[in-house]
PDB file of N, CA and C in Angstrom:
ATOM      1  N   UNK A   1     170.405  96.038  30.890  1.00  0.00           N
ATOM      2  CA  UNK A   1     169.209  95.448  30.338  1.00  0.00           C
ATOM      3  C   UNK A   1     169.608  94.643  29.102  1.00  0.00           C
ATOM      4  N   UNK A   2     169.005  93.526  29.209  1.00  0.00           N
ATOM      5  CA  UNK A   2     169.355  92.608  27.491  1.00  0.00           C
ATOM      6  C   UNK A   2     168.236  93.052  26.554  1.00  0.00           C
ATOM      7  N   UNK A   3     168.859  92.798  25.402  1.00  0.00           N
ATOM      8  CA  UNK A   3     168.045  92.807  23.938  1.00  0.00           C
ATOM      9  C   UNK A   3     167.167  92.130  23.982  1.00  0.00           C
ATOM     10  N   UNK A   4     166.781  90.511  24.750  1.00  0.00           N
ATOM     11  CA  UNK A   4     166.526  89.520  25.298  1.00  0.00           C
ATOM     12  C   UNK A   4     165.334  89.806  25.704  1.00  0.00           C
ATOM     13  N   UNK A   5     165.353  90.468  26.673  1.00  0.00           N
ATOM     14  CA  UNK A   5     164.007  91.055  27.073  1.00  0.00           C
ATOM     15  C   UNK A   5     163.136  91.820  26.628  1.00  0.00           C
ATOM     16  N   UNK A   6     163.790  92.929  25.567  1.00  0.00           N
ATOM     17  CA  UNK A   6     163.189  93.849  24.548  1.00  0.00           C
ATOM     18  C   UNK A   6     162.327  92.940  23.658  1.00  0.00           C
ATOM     19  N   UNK A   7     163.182  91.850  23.228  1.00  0.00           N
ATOM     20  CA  UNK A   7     162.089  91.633  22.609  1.00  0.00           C
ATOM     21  C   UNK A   7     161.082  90.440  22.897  1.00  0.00           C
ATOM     22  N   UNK A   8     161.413  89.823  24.152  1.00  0.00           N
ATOM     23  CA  UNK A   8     160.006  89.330  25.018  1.00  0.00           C
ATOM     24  C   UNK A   8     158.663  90.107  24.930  1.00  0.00           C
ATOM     25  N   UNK A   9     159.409  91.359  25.312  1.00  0.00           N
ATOM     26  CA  UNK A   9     158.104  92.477  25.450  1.00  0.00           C
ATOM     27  C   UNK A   9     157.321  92.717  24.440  1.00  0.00           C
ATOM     28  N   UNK A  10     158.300  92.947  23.016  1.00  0.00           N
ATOM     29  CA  UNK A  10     157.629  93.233  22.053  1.00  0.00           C
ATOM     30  C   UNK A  10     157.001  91.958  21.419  1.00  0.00           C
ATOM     31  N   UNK A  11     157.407  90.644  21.869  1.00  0.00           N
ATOM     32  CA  UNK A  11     156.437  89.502  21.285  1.00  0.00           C
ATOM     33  C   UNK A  11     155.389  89.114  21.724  1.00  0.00           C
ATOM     34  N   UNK A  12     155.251  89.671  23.379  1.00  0.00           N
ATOM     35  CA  UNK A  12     154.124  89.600  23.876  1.00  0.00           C
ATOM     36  C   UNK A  12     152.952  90.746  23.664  1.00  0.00           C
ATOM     37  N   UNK A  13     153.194  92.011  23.384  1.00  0.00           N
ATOM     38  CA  UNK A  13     152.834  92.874  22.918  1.00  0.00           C
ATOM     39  C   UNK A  13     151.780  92.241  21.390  1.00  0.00           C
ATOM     40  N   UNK A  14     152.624  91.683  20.056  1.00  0.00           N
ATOM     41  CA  UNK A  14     152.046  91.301  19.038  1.00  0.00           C
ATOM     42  C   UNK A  14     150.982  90.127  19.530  1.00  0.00           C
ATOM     43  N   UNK A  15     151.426  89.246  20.201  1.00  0.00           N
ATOM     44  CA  UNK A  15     150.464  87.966  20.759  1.00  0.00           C
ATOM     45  C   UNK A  15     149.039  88.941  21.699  1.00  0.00           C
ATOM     46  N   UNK A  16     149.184  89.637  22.026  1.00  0.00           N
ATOM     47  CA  UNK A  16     148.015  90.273  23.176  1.00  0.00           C
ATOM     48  C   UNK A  16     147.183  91.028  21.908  1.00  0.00           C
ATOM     49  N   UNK A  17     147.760  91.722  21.194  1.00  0.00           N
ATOM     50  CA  UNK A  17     147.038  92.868  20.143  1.00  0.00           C
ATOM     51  C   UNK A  17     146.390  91.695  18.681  1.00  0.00           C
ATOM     52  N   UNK A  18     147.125  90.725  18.616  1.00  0.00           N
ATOM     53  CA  UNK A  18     146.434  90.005  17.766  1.00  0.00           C
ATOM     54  C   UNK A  18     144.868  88.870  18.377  1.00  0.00           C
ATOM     55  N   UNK A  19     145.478  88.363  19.543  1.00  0.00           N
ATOM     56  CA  UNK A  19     144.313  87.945  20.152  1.00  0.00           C
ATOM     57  C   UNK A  19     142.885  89.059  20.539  1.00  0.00           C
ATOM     58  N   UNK A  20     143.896  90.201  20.804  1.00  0.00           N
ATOM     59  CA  UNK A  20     142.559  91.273  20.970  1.00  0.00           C
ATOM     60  C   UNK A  20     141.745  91.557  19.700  1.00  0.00           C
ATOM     61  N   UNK A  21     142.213  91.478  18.600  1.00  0.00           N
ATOM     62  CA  UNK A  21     141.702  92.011  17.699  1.00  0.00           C
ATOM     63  C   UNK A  21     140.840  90.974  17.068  1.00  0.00           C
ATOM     64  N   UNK A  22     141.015  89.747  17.578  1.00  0.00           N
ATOM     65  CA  UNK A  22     140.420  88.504  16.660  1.00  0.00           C
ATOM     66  C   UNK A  22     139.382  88.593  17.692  1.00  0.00           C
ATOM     67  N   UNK A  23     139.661  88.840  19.294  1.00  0.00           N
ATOM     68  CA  UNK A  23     138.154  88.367  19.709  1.00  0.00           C
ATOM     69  C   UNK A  23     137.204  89.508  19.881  1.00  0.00           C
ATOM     70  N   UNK A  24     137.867  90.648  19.617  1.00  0.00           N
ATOM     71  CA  UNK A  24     136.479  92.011  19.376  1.00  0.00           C
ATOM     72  C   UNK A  24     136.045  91.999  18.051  1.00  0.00           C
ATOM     73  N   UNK A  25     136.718  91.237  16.935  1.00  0.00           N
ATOM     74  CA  UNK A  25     135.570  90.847  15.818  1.00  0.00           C
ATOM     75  C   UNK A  25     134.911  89.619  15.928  1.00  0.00           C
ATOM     76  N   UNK A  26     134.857  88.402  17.083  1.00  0.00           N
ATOM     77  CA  UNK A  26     133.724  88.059  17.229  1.00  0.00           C
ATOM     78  C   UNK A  26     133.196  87.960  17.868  1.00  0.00           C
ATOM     79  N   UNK A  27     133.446  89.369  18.436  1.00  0.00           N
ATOM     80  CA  UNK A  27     132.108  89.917  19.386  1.00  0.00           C
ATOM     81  C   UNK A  27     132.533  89.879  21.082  1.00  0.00           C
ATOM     82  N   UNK A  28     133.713  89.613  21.187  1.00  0.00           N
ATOM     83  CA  UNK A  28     133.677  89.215  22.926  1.00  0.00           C
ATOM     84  C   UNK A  28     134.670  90.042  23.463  1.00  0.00           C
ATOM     85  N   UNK A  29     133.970  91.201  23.681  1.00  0.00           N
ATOM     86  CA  UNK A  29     134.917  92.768  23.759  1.00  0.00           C
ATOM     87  C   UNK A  29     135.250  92.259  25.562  1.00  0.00           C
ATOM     88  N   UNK A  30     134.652  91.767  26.567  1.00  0.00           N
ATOM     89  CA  UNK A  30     134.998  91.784  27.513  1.00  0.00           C
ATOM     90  C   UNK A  30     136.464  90.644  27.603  1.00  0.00           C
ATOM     91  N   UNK A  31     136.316  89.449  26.972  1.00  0.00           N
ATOM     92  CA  UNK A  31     137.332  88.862  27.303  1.00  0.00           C
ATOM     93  C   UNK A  31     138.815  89.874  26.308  1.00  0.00           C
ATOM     94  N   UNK A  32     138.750  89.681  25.121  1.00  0.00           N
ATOM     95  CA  UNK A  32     139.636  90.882  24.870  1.00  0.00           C
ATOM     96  C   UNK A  32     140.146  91.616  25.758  1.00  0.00           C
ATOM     97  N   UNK A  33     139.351  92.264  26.227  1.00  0.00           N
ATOM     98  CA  UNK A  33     139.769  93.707  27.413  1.00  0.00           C
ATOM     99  C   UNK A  33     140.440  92.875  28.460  1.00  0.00           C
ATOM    100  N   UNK A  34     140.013  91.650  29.155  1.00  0.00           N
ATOM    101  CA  UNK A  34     140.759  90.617  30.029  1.00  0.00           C
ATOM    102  C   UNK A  34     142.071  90.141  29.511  1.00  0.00           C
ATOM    103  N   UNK A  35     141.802  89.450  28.088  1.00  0.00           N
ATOM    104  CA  UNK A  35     143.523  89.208  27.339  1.00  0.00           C
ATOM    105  C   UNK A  35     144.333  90.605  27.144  1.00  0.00           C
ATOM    106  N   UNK A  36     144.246  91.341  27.343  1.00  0.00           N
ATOM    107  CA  UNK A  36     144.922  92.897  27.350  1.00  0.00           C
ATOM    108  C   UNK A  36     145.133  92.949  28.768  1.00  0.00           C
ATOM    109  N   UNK A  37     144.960  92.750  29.440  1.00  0.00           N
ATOM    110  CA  UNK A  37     144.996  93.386  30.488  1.00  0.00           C
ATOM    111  C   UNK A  37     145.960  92.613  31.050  1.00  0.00           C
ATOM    112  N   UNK A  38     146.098  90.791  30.966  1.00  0.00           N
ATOM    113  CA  UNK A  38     146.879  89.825  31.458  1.00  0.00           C
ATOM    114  C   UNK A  38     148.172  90.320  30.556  1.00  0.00           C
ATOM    115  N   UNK A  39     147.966  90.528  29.650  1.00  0.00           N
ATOM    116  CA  UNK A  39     149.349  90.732  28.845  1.00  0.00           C
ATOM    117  C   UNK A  39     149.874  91.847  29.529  1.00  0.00           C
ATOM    118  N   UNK A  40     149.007  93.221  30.121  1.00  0.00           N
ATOM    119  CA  UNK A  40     149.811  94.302  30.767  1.00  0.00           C
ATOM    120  C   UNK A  40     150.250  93.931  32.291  1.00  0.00           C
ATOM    121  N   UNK A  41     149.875  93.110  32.841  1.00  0.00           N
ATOM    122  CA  UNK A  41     149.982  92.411  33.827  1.00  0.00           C
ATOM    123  C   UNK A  41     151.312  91.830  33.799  1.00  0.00           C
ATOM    124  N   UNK A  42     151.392  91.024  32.951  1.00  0.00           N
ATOM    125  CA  UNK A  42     152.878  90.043  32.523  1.00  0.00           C
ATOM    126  C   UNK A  42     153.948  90.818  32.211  1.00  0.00           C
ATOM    127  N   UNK A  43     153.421  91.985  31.221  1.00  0.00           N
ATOM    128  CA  UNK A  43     154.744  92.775  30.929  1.00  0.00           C
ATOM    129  C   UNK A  43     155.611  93.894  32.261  1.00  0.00           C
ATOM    130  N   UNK A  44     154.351  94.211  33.068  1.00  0.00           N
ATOM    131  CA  UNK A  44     154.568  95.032  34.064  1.00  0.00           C
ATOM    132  C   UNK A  44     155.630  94.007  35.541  1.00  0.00           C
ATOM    133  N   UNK A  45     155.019  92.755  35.872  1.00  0.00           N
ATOM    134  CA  UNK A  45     155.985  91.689  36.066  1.00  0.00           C
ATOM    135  C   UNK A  45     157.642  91.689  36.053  1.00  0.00           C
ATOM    136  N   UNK A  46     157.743  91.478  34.798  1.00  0.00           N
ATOM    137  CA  UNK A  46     158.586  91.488  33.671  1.00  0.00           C
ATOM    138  C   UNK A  46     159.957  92.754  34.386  1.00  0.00           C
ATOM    139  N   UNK A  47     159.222  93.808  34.152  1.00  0.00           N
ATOM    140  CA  UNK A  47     159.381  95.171  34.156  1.00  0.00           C
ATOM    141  C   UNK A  47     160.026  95.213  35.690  1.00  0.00           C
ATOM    142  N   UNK A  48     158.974  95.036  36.315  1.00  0.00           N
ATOM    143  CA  UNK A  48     159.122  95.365  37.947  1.00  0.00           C
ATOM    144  C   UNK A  48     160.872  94.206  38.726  1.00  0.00           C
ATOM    145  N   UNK A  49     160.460  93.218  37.713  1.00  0.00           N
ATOM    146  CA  UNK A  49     162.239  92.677  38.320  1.00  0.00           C
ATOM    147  C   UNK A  49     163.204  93.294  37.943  1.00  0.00           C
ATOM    148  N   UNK A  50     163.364  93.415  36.648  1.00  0.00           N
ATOM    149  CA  UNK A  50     164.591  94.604  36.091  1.00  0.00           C
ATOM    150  C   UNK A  50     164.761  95.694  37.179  1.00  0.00           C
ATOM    151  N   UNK A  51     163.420  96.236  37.443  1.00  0.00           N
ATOM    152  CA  UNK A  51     164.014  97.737  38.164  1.00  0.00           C
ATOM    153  C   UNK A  51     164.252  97.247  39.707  1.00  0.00           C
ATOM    154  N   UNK A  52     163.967  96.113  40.306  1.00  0.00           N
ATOM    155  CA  UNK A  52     164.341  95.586  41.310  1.00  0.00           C
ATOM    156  C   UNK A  52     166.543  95.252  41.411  1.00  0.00           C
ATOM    157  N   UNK A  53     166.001  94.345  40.156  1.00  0.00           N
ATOM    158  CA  UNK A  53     167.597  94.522  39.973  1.00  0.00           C
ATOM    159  C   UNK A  53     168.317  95.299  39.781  1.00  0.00           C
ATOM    160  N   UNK A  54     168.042  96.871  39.187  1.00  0.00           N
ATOM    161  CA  UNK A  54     168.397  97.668  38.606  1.00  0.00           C
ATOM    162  C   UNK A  54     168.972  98.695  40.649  1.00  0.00           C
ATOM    163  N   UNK A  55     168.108  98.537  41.453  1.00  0.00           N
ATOM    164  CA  UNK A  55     168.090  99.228  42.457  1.00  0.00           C
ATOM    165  C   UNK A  55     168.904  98.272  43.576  1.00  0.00           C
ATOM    166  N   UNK A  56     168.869  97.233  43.313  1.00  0.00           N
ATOM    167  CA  UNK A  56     170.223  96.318  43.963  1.00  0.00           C
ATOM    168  C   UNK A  56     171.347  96.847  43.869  1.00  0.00           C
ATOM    169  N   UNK A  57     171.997  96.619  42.413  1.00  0.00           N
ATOM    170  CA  UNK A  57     172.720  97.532  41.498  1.00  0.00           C
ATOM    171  C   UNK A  57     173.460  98.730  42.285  1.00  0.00           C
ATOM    172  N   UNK A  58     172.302  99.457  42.403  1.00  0.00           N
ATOM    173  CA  UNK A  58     172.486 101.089  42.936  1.00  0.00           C
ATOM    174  C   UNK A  58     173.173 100.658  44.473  1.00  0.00           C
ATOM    175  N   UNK A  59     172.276  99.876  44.843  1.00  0.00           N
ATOM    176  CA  UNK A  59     172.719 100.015  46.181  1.00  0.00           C
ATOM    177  C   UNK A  59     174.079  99.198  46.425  1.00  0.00           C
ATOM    178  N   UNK A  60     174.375  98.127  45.787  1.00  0.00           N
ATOM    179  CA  UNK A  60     176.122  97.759  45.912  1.00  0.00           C
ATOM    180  C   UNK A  60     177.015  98.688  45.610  1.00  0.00           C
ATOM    181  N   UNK A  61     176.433  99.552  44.381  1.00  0.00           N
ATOM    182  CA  UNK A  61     177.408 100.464  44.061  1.00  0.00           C
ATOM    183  C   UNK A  61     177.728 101.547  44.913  1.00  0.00           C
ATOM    184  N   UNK A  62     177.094 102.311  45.774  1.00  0.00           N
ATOM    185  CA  UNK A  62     176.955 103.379  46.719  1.00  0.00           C
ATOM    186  C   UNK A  62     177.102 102.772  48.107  1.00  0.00           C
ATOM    187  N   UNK A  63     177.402 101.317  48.206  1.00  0.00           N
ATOM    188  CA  UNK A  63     177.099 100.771  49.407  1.00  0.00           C
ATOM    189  C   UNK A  63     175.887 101.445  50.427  1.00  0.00           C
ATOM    190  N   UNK A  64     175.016 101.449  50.492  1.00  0.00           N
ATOM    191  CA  UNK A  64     173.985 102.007  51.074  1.00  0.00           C
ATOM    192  C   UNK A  64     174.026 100.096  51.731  1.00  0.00           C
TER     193      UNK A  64
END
């Protein structure tokens, strides 16, 4: 895994929690909850290729 990606995650993380927080103080708790949710969406993405690659990996190594 790269550092690279650690901190993709964690910049998208600050960008999702700051947009959330600006639009449930003016008032628009549903889109908030939508910008949260795209951000867990993106990070899960993100996530799901690593462990794709991660299980490639496994399987060259064990030749399966």
């Amino acid at each position: 895994m790269e550092v690279d990606l650690i901190f993709r995650i964690a910049a998208i993380g600050i960008i999702v929690s700051v947009l959330h927080q600006l639009l449930v103080r003016s008032g628009r708790e549903e889109q908030a909850m939508l910008t949260t949710l795209a951000g867990l969406i993106v990070v899960l993405m993100m996530i799901v290729r690593e462990i794709s690659t991660l299980f490639d990996t496994i399987k060259s190594v064990f030749s399966l």
